[in-house]
PDB file of N, CA and C in Angstrom:
ATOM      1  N   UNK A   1     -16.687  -8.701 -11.383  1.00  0.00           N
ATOM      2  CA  UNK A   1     -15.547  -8.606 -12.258  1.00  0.00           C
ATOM      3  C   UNK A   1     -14.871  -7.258 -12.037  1.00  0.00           C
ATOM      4  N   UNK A   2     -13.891  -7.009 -12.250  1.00  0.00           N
ATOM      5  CA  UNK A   2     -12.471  -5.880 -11.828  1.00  0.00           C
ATOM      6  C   UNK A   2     -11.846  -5.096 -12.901  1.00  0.00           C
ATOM      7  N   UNK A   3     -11.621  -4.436 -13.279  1.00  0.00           N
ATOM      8  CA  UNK A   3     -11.353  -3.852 -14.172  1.00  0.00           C
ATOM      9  C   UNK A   3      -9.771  -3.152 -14.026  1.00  0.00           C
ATOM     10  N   UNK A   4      -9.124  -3.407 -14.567  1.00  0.00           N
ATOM     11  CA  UNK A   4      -8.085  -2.294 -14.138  1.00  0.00           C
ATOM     12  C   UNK A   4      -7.627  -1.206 -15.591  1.00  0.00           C
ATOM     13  N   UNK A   5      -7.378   0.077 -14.807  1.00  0.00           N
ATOM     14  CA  UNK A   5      -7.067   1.436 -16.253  1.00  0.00           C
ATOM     15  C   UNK A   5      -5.824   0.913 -16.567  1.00  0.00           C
ATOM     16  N   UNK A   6      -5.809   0.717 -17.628  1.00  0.00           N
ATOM     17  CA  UNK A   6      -4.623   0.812 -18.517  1.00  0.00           C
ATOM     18  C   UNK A   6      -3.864   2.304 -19.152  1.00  0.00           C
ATOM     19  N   UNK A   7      -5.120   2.861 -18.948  1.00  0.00           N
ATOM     20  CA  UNK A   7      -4.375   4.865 -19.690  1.00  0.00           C
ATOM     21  C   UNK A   7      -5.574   4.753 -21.156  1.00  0.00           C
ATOM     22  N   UNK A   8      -6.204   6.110 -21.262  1.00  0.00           N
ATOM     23  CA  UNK A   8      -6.924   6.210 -22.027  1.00  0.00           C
ATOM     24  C   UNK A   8      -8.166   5.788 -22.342  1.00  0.00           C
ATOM     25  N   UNK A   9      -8.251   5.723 -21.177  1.00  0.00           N
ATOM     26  CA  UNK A   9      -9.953   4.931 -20.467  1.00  0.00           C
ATOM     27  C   UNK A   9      -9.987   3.396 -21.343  1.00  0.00           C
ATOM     28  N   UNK A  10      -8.990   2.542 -21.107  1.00  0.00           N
ATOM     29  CA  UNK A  10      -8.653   1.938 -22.055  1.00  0.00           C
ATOM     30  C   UNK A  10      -8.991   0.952 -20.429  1.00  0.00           C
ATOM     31  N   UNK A  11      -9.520  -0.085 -20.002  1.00  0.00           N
ATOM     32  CA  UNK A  11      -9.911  -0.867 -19.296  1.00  0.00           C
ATOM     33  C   UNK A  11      -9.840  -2.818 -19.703  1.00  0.00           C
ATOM     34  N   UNK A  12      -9.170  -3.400 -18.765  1.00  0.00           N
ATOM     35  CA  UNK A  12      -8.298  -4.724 -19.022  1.00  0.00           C
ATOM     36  C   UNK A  12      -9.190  -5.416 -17.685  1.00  0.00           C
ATOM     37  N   UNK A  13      -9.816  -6.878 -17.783  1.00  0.00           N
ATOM     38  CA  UNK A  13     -10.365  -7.398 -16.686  1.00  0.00           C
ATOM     39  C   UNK A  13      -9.268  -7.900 -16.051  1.00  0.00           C
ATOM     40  N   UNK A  14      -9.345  -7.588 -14.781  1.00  0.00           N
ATOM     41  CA  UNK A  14      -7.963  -7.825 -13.535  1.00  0.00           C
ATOM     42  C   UNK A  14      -7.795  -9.594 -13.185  1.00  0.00           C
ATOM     43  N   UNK A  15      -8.776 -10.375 -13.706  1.00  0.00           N
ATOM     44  CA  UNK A  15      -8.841 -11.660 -13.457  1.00  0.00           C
ATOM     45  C   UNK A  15      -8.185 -12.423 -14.367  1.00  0.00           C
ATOM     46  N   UNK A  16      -8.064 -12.146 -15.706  1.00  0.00           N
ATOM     47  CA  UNK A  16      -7.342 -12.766 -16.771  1.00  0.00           C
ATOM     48  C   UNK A  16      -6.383 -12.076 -17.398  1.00  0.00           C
ATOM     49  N   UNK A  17      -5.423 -11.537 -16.192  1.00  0.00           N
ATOM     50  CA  UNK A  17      -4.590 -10.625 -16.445  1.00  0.00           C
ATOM     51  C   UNK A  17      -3.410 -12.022 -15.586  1.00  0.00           C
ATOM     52  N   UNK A  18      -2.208 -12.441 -16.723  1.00  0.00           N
ATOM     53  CA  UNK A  18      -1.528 -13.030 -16.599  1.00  0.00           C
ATOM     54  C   UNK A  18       0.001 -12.573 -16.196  1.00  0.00           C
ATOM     55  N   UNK A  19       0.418 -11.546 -17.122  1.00  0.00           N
ATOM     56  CA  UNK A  19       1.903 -10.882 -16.873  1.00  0.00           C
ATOM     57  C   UNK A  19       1.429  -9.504 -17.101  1.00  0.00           C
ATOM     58  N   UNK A  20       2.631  -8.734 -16.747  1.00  0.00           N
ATOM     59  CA  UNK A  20       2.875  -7.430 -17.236  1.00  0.00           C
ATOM     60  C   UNK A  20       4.354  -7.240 -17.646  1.00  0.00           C
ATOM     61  N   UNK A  21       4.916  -6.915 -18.155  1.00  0.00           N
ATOM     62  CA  UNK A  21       6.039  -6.779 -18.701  1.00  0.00           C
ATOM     63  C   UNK A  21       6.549  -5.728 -19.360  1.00  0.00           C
ATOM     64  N   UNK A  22       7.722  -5.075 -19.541  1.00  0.00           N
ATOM     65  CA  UNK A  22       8.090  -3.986 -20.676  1.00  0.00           C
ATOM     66  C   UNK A  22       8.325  -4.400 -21.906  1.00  0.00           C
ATOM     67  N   UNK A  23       8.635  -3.945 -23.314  1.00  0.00           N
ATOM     68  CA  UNK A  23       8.831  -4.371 -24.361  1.00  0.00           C
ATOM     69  C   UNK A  23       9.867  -4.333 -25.024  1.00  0.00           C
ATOM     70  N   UNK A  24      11.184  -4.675 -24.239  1.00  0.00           N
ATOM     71  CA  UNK A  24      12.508  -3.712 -24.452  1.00  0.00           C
ATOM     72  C   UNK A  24      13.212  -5.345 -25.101  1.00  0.00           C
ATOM     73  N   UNK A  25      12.706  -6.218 -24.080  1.00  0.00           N
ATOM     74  CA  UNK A  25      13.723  -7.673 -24.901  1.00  0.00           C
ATOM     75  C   UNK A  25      13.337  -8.263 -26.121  1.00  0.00           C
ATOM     76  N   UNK A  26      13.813  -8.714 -26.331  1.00  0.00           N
ATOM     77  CA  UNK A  26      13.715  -9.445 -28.051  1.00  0.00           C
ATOM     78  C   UNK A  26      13.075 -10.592 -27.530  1.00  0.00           C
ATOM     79  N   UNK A  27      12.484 -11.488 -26.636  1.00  0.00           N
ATOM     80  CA  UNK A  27      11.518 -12.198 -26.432  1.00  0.00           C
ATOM     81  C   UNK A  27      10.117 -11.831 -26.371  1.00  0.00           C
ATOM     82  N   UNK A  28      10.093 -10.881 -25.737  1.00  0.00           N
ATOM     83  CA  UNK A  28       8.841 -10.080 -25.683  1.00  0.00           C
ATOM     84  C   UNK A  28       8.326  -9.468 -26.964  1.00  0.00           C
ATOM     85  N   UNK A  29       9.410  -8.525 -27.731  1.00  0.00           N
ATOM     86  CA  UNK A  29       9.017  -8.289 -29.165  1.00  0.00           C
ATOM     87  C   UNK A  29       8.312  -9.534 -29.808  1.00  0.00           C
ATOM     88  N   UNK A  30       8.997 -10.235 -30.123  1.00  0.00           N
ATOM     89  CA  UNK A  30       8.223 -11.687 -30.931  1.00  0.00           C
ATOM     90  C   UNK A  30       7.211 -11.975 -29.975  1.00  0.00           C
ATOM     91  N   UNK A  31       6.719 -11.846 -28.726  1.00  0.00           N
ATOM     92  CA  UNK A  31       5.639 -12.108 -28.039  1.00  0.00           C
ATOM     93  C   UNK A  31       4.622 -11.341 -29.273  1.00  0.00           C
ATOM     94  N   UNK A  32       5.109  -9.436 -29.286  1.00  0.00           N
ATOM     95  CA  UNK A  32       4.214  -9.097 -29.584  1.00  0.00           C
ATOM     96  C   UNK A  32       4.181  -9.267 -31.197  1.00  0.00           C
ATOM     97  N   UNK A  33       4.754  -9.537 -32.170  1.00  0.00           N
ATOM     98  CA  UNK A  33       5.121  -9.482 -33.414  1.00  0.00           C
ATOM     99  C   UNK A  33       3.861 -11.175 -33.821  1.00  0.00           C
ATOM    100  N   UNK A  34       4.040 -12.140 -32.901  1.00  0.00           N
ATOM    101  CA  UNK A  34       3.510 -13.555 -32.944  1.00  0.00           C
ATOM    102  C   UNK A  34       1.836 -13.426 -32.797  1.00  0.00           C
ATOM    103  N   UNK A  35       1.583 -11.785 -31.710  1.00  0.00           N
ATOM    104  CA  UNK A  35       0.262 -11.843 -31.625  1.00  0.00           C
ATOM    105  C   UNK A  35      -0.273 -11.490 -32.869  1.00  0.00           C
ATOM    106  N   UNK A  36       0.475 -10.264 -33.274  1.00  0.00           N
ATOM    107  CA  UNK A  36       0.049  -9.274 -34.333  1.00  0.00           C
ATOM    108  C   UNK A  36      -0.264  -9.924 -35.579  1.00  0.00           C
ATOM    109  N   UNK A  37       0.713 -11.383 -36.020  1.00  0.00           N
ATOM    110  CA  UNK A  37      -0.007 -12.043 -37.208  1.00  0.00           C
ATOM    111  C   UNK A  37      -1.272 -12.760 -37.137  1.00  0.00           C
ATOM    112  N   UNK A  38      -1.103 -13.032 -35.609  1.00  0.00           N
ATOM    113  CA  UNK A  38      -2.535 -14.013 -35.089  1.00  0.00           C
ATOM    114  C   UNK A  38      -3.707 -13.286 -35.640  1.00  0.00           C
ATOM    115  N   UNK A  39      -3.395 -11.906 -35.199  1.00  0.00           N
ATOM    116  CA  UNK A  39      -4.925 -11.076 -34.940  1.00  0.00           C
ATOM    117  C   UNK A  39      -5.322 -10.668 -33.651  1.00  0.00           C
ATOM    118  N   UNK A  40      -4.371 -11.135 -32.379  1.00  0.00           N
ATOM    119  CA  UNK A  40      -4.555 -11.393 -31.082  1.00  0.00           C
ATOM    120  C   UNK A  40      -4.169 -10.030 -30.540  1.00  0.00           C
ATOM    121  N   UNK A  41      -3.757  -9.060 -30.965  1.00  0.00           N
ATOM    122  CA  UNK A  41      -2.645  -7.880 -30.644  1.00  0.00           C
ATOM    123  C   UNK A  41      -3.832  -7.111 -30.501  1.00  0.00           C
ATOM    124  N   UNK A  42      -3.949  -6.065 -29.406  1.00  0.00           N
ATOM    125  CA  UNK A  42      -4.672  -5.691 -28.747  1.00  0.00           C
ATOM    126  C   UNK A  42      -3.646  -3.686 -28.592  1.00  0.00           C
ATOM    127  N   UNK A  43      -3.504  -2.920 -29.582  1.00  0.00           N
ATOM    128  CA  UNK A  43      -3.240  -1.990 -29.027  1.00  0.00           C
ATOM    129  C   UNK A  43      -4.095  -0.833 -28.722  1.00  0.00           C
ATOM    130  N   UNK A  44      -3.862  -0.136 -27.042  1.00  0.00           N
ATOM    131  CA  UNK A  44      -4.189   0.925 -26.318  1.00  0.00           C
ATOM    132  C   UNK A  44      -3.124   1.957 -26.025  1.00  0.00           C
ATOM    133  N   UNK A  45      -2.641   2.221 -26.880  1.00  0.00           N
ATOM    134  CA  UNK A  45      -1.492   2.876 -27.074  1.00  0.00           C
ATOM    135  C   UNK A  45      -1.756   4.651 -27.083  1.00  0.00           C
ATOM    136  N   UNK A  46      -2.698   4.493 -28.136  1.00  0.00           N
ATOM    137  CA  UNK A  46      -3.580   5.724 -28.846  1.00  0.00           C
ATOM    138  C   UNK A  46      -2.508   6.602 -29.008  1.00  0.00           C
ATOM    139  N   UNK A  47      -1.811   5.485 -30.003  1.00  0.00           N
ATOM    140  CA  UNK A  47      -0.602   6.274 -30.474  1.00  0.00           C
ATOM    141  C   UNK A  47       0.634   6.625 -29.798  1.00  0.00           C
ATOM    142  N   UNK A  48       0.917   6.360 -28.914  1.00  0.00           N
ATOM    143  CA  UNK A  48       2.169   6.479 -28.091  1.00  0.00           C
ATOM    144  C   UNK A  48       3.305   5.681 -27.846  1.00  0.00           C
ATOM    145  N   UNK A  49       4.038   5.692 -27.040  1.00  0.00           N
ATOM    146  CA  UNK A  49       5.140   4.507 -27.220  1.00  0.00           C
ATOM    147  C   UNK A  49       5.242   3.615 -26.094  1.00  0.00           C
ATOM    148  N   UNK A  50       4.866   2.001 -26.471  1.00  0.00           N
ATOM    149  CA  UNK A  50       4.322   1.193 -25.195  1.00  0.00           C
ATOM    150  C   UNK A  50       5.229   1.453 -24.555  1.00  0.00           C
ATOM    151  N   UNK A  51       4.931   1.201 -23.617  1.00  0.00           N
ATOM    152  CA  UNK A  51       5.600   1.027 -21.927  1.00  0.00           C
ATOM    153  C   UNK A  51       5.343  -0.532 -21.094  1.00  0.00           C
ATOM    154  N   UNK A  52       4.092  -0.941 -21.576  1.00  0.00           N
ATOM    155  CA  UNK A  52       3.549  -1.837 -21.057  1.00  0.00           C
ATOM    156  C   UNK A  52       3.046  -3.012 -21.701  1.00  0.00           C
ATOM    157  N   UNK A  53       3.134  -4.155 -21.789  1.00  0.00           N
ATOM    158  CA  UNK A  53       2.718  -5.426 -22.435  1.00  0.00           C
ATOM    159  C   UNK A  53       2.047  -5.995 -21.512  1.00  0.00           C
ATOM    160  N   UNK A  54       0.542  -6.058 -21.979  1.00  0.00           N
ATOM    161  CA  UNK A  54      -0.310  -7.146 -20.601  1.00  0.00           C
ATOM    162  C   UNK A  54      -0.186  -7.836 -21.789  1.00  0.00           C
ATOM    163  N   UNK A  55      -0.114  -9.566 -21.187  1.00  0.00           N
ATOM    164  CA  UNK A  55      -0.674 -10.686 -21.521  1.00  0.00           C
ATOM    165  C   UNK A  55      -1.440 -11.750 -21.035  1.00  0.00           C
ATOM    166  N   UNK A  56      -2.495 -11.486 -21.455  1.00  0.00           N
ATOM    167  CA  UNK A  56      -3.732 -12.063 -21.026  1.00  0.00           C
ATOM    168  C   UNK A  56      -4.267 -13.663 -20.899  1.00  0.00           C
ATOM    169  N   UNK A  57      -5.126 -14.305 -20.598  1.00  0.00           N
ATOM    170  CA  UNK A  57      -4.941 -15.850 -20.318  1.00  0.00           C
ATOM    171  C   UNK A  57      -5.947 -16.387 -21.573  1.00  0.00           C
ATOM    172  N   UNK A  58      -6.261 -15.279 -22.208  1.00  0.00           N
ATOM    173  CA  UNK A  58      -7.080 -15.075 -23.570  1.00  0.00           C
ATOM    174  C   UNK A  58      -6.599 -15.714 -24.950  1.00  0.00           C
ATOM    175  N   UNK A  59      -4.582 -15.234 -24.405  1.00  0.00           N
ATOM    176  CA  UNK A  59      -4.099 -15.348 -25.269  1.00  0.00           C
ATOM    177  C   UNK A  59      -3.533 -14.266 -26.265  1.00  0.00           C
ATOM    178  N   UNK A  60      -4.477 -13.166 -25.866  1.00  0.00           N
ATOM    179  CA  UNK A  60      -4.118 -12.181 -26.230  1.00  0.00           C
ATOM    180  C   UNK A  60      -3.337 -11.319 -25.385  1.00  0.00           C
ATOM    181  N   UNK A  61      -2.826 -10.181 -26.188  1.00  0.00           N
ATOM    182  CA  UNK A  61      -1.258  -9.570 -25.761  1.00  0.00           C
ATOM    183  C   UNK A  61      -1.838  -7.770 -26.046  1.00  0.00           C
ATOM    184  N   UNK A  62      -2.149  -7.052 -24.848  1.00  0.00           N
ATOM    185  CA  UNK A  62      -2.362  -6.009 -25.072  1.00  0.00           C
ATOM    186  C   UNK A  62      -1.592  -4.737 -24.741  1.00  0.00           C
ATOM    187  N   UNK A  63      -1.362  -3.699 -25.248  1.00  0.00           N
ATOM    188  CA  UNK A  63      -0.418  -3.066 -25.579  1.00  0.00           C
ATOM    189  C   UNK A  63      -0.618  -1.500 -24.907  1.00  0.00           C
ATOM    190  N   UNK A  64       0.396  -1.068 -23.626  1.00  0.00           N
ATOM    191  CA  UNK A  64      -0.097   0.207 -23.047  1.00  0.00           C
ATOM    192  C   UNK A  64       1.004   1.075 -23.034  1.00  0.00           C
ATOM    193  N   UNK A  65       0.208   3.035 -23.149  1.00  0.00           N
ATOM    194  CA  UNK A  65       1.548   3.637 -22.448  1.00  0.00           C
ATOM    195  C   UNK A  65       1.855   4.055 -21.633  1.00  0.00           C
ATOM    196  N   UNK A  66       0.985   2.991 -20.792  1.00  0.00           N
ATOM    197  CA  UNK A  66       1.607   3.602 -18.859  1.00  0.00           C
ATOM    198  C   UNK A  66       2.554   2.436 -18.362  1.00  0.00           C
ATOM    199  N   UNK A  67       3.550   3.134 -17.634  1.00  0.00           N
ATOM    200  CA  UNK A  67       4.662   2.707 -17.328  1.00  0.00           C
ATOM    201  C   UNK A  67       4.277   1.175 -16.175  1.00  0.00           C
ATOM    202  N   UNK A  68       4.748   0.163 -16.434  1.00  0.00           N
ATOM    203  CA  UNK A  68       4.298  -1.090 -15.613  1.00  0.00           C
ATOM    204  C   UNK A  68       3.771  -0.849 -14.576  1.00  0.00           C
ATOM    205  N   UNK A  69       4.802  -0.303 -13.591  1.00  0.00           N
ATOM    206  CA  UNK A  69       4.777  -0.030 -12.491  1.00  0.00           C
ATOM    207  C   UNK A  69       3.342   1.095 -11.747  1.00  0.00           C
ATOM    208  N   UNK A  70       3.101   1.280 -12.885  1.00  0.00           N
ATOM    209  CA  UNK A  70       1.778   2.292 -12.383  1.00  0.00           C
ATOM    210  C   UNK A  70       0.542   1.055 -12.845  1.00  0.00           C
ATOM    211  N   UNK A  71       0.315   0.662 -13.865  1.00  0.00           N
ATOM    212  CA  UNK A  71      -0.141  -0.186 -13.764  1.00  0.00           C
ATOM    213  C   UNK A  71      -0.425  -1.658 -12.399  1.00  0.00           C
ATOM    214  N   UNK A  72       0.683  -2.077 -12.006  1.00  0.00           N
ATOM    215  CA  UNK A  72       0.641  -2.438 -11.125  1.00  0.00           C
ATOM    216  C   UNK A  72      -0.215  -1.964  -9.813  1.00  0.00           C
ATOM    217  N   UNK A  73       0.735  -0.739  -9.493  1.00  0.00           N
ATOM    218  CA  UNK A  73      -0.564  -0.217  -8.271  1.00  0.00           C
ATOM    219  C   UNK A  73      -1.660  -0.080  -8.318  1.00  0.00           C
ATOM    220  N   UNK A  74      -2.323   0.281  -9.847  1.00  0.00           N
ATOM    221  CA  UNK A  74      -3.701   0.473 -10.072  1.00  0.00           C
ATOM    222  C   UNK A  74      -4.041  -1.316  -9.916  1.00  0.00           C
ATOM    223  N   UNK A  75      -3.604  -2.457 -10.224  1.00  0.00           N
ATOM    224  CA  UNK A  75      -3.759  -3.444  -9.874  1.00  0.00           C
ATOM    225  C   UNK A  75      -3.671  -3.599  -8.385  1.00  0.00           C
ATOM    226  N   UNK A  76      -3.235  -3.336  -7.550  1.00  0.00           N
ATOM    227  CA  UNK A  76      -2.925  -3.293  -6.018  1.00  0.00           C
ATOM    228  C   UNK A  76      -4.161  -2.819  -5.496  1.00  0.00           C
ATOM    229  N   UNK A  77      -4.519  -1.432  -5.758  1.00  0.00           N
ATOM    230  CA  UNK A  77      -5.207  -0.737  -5.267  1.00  0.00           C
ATOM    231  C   UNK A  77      -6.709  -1.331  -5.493  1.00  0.00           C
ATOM    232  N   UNK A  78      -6.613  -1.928  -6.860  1.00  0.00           N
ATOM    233  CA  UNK A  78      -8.381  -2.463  -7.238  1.00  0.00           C
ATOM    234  C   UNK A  78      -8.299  -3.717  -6.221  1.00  0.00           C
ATOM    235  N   UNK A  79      -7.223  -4.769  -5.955  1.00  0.00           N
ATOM    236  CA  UNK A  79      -7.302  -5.650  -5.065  1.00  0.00           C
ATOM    237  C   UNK A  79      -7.942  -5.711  -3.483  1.00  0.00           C
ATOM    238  N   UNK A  80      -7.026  -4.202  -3.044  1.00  0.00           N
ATOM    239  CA  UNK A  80      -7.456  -4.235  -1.796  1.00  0.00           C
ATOM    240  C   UNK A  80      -9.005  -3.583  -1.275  1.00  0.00           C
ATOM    241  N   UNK A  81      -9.307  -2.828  -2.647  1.00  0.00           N
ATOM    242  CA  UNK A  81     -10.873  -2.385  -2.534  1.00  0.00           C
ATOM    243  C   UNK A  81     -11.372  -3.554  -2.599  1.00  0.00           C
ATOM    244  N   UNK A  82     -11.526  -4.507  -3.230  1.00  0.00           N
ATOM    245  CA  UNK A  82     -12.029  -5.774  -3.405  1.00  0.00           C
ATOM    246  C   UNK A  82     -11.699  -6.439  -2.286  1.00  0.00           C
ATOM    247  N   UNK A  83     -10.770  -6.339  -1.333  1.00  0.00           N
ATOM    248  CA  UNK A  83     -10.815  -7.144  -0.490  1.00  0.00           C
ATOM    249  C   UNK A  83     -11.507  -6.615   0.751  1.00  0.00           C
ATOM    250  N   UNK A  84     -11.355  -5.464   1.000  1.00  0.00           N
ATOM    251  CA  UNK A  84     -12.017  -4.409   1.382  1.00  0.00           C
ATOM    252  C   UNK A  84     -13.694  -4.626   1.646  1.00  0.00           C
ATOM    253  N   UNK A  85     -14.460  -5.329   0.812  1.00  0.00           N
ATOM    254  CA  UNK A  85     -15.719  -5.431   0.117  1.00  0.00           C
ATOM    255  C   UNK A  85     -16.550  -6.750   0.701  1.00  0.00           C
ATOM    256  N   UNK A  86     -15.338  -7.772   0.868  1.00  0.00           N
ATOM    257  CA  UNK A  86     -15.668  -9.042   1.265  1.00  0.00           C
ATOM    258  C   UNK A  86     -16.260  -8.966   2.706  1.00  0.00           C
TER     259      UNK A  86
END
């Protein structure tokens, strides 16, 4: 299993990692507003201002403040070690 950093030693499994997204549209808000009544809302924020919305195949919707795009590469980078491995 894979792990990828989210920021704040805050760690997301790379396999049931569905989207990444910013939180700027009004679809995405109610993404996260829909988790938050669930109970499903997942913030790693540690207080800061998201940048990042993973949504997970969990169902749950977790909440970061590293910018997507860094996220991503740290997703890239755990891939090709893993492929690396095979």
């Amino acid at each position: 299993m894979r792990f990828i950093n989210i920021g704040f030693g805050n760690m997301v499994s790379a396999g049931r990692l569905i989207a990444l997204v910013t939180p700027d549209s009004a679809p995405v808000k109610r993404i996260i507003q829909e988790a938050r009544d669930r109970g499903s809302l997942i913030d790693a924020t540690c207080g800061r201002r998201t940048r990042t919305v993973l949504v997970m195949d969990s169902d749950h919707v977790v909440l970061s403040a590293v910018a997507p795009d860094t996220v991503s590469a740290r997703f890239e980078n755990n891939s090709e070690v893993k492929d690396d491995e095979q």
